[in-house]
N, C-alpha and C. Protein backbone atom coordinates (compact mmCIF):
# COMPACT_ATOMS: atom_id res chain seq x y z
N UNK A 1 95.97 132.00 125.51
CA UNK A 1 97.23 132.01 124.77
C UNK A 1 97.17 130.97 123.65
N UNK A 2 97.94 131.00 122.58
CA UNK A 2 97.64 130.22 121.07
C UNK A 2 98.97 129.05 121.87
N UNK A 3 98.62 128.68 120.84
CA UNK A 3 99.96 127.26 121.10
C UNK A 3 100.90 127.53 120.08
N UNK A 4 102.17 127.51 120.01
CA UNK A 4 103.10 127.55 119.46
C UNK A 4 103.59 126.52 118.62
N UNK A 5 104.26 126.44 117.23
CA UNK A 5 104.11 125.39 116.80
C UNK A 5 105.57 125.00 117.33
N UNK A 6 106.55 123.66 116.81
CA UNK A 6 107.57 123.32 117.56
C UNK A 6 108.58 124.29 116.77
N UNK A 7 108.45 125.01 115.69
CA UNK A 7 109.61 126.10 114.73
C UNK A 7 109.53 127.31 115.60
N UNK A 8 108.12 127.46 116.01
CA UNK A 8 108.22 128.91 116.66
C UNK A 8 108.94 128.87 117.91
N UNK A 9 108.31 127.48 118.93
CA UNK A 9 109.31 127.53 120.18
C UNK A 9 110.71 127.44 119.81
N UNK A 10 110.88 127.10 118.60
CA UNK A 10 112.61 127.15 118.79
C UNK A 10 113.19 128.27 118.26
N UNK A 11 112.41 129.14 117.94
CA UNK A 11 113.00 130.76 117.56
C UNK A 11 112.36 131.57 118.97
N UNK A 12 111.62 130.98 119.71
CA UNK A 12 111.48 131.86 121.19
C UNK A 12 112.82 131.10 121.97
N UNK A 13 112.95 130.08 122.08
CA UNK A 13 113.80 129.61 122.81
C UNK A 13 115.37 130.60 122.98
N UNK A 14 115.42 130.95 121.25
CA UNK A 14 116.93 131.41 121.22
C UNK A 14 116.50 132.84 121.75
N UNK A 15 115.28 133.92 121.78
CA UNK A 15 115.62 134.52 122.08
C UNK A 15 115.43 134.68 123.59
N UNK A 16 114.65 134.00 124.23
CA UNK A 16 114.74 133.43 125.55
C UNK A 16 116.44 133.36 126.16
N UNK A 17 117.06 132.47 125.27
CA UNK A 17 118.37 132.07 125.62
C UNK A 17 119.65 133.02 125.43
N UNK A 18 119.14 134.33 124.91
CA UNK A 18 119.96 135.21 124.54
C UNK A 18 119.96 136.57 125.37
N UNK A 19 118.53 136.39 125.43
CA UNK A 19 118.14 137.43 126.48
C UNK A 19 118.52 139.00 125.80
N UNK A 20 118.19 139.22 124.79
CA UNK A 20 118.45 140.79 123.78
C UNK A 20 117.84 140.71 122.33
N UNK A 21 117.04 141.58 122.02
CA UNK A 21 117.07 142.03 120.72
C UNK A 21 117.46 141.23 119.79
N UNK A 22 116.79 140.44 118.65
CA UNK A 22 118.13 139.86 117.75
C UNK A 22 117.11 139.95 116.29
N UNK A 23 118.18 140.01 115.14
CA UNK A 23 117.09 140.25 114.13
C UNK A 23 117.21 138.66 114.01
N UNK A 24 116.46 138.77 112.20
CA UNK A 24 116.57 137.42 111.68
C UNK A 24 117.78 136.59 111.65
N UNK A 25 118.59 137.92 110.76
CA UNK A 25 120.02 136.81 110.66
C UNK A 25 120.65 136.43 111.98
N UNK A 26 120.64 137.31 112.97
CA UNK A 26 121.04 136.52 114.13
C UNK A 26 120.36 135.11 114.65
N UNK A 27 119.08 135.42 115.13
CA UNK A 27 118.24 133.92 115.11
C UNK A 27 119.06 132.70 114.16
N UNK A 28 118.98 133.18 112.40
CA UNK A 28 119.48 131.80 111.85
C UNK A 28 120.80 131.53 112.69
N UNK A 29 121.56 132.18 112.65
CA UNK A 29 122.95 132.08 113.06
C UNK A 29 122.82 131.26 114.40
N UNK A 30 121.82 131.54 115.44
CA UNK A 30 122.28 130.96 116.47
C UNK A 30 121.25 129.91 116.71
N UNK A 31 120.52 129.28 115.64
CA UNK A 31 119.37 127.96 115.86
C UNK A 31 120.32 126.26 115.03
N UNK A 32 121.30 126.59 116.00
CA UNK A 32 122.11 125.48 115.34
C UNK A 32 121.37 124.28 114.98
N UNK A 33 119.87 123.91 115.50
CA UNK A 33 119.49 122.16 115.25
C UNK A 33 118.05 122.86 115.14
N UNK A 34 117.87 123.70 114.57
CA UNK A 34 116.41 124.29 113.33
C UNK A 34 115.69 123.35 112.98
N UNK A 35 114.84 123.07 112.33
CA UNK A 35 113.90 121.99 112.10
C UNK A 35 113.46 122.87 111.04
N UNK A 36 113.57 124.37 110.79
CA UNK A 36 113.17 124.98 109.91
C UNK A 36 113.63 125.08 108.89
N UNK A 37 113.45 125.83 107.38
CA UNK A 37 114.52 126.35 106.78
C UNK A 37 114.83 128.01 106.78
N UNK A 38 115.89 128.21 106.21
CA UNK A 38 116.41 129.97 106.72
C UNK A 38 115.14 130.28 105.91
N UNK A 39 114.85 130.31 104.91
CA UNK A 39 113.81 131.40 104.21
C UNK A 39 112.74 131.40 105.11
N UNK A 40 112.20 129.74 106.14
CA UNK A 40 111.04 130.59 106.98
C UNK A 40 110.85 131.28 107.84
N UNK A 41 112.09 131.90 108.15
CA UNK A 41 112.30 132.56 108.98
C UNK A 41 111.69 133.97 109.73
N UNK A 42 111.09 134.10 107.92
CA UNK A 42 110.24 135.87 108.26
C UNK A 42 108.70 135.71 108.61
N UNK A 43 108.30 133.86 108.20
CA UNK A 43 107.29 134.17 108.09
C UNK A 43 106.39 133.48 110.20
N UNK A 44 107.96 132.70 110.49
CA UNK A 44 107.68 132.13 111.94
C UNK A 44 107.61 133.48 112.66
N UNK A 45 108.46 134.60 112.12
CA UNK A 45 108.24 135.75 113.21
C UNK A 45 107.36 136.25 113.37
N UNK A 46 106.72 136.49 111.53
CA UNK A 46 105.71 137.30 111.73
C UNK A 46 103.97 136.34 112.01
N UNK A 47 104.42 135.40 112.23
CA UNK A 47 103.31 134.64 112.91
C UNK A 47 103.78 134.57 114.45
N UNK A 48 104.67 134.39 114.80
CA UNK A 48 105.03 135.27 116.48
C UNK A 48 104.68 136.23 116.95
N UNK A 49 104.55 137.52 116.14
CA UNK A 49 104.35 138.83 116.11
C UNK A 49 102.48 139.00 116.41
N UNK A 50 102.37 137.92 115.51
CA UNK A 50 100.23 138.17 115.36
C UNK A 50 99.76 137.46 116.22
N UNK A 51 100.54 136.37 116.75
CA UNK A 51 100.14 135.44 118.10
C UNK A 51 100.49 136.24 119.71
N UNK A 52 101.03 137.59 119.41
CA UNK A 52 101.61 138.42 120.97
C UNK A 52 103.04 137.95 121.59
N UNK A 53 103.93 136.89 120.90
CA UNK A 53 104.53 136.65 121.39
C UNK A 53 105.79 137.15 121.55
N UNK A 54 105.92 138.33 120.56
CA UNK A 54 107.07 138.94 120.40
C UNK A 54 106.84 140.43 119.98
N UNK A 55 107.89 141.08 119.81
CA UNK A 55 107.65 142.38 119.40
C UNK A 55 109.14 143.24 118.57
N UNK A 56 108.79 144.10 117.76
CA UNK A 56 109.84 144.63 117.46
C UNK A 56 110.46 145.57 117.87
N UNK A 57 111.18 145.31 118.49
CA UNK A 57 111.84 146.55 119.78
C UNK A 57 112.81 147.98 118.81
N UNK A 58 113.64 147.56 117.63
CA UNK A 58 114.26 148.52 117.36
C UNK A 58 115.02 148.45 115.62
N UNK A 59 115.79 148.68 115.49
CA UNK A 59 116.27 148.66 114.40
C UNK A 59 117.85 148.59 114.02
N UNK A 60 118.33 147.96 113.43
CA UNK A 60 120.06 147.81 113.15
C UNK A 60 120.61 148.01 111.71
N UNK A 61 121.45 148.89 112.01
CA UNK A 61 122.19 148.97 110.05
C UNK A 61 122.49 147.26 110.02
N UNK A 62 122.19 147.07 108.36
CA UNK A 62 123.26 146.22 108.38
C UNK A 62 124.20 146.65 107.14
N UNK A 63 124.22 145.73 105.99
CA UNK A 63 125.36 145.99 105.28
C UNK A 63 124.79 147.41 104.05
N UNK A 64 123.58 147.01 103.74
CA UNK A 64 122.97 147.95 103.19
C UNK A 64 121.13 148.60 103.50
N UNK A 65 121.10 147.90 104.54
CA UNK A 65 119.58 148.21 104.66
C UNK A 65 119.38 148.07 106.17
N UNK A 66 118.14 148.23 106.73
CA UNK A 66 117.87 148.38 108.34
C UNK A 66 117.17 146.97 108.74
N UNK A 67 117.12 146.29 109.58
CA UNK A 67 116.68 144.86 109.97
C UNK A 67 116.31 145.02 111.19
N UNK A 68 115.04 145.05 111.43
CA UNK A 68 114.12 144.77 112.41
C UNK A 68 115.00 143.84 113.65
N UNK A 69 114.56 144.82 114.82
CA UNK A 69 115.12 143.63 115.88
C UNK A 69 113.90 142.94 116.78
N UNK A 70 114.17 141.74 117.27
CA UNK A 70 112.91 141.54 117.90
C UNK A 70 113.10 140.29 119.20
N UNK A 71 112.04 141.18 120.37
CA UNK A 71 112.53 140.22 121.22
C UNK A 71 111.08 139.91 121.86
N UNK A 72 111.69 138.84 122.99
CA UNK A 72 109.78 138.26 123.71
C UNK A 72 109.54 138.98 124.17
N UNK A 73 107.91 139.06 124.45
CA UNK A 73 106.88 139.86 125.13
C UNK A 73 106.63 138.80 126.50
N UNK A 74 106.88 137.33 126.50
CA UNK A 74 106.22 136.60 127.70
C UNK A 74 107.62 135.34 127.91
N UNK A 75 108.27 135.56 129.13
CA UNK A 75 109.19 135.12 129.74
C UNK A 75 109.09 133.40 129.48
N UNK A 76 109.65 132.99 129.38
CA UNK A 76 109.96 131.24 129.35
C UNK A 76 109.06 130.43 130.32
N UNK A 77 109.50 131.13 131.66
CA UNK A 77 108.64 130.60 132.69
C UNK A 77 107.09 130.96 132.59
N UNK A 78 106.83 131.77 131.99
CA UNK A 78 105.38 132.40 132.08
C UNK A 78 104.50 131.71 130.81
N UNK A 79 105.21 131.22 129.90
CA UNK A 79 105.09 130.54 128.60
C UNK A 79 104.60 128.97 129.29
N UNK A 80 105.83 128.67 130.12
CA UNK A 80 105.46 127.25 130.44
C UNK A 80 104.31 127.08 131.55
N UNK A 81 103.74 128.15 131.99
CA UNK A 81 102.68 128.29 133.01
C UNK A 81 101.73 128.14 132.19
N UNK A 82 101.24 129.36 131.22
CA UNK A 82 100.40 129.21 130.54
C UNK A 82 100.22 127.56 129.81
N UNK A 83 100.85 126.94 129.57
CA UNK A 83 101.09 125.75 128.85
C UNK A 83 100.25 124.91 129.75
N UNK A 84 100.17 124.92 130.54
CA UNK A 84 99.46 123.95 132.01
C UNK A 84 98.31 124.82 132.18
N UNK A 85 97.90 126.06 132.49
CA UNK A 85 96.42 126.40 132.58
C UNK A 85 95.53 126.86 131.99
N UNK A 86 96.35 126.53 130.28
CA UNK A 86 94.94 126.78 129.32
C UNK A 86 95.13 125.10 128.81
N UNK A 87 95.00 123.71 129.63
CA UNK A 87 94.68 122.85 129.13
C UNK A 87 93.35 122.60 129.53
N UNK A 88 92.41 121.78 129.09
CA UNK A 88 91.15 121.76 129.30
C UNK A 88 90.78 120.80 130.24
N UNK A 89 91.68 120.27 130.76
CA UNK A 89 91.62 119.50 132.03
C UNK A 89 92.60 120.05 133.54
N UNK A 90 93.18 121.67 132.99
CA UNK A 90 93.31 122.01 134.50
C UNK A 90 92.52 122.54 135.25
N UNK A 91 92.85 122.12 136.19
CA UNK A 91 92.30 123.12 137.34
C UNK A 91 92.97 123.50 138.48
N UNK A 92 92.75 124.72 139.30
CA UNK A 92 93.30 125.17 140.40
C UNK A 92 93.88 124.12 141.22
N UNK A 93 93.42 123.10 141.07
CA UNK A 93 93.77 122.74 142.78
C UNK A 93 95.10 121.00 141.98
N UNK A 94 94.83 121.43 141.01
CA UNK A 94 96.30 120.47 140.06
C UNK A 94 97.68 120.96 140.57
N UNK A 95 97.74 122.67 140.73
CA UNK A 95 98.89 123.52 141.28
C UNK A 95 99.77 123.15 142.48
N UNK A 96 99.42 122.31 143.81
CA UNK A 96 100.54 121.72 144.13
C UNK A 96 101.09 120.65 143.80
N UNK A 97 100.44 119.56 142.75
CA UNK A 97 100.78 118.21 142.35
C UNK A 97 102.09 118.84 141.73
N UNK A 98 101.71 119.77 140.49
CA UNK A 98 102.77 120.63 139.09
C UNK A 98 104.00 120.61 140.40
N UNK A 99 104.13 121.34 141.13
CA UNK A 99 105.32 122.34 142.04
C UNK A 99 105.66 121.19 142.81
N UNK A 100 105.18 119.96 143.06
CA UNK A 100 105.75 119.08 143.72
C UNK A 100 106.56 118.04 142.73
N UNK A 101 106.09 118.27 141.46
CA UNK A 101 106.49 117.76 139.97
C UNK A 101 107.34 118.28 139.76
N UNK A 102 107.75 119.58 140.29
CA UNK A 102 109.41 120.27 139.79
C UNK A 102 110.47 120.22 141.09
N UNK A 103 109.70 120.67 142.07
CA UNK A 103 110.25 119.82 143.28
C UNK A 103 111.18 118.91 142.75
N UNK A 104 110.39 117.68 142.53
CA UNK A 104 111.56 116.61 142.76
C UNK A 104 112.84 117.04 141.58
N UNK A 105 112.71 117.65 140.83
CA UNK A 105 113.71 117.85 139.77
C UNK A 105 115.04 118.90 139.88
N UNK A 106 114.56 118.79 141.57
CA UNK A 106 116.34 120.00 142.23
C UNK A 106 116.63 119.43 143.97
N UNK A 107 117.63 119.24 143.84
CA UNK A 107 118.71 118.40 145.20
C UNK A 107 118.89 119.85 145.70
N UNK A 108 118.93 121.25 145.22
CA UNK A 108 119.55 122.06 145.57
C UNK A 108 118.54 123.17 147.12
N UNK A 109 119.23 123.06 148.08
CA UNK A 109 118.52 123.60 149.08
C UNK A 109 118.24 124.87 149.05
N UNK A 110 118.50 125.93 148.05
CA UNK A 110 118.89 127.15 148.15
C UNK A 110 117.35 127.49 147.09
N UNK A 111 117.48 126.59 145.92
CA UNK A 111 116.39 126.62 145.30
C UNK A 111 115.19 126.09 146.12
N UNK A 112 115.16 125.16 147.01
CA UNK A 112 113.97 125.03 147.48
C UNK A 112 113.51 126.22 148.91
N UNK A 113 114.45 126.76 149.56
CA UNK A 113 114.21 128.01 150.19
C UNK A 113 113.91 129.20 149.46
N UNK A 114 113.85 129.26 148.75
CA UNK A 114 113.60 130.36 147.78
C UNK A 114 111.97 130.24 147.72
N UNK A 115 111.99 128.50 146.95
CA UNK A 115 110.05 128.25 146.73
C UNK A 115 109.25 128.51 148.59
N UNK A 116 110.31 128.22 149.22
CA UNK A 116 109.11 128.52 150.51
C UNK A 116 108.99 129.75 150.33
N UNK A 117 109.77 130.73 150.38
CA UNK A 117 109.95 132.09 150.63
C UNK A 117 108.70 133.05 150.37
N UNK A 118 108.40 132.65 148.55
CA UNK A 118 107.79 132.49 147.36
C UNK A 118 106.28 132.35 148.61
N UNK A 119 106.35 130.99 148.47
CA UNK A 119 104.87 130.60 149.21
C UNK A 119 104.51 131.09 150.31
N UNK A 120 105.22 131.78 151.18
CA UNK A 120 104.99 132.34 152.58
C UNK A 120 104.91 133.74 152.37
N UNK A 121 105.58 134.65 150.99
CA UNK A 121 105.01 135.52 150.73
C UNK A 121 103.88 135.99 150.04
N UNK A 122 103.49 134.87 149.22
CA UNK A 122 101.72 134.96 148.38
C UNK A 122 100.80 134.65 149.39
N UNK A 123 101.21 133.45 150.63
CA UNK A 123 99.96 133.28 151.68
C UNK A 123 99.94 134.72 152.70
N UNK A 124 100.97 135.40 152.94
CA UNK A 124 100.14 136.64 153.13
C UNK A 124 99.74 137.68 152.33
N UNK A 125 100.01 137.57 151.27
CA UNK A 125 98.82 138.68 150.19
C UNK A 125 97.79 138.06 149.76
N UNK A 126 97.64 136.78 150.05
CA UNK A 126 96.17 136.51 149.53
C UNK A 126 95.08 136.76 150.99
N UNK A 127 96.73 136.39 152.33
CA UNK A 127 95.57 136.90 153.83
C UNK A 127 94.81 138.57 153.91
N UNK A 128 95.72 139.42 153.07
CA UNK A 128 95.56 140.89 153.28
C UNK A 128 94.44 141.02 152.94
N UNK A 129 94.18 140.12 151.52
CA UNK A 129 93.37 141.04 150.56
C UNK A 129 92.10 139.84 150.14
């Protein structure tokens, strides 16, 4: 996976955070603390677009012309995975330090029954197979 620069994560973020389709002008509209400016707007996508990270799902009237809509191809969480195992110092066995690293970052019991759940259902598909 490429690395993202910090303009692009913040035009994945919104559509991460929106969870639908959005063209450009929506993005500007909803990147209240941008680091970008509006005009680069076509060119962060379409370097999103050539990096896999997004796609153009459909199309919208607007006032006089049609505007590309576009949303992610790779989930937030799956983004921040990749982020940890294409560094050149991971390795496999780093994976419970990470999960004991987010661990501590929830009091909530419901979320941590969930991660057993999680783990007691991958240790038997890795027993099956």
């Amino acid at each position: 996976m490429t690395m993202l620069t910090k303009s692009e994560v913040e035009i994945m973020e919104v559509l991460w955070k929106e969870g639908k389709p959005l063209t450009s002008s929506d993005i500007i509209s909803l990147s209240d603390n941008r680091t970008w400016k509006k005009s680069y707007v076509h060119l962060l996508l379409n370097s999103l677009l050539s990096k896999d990270m997004i796609e153009v799902v459909g199309f919208v009237k607007t006032t006089k012309n049609y505007a590309r809509t576009f949303d992610v191809k790779i989930s937030k969480e799956e983004y921040s995975v990749e982020q940890f195992t294409n560094m050149k110092s991971f390795k496999e066995t780093d994976i419970p330090k990470i999960v004991a690293a987010l661990i501590t970052k929830t009091d909530n019991s419901e979320i941590i029954g969930e991660l057993e759940k999680l783990v007691k259902k991958r240790k038997a598909e890795c027993s099956e197979g």
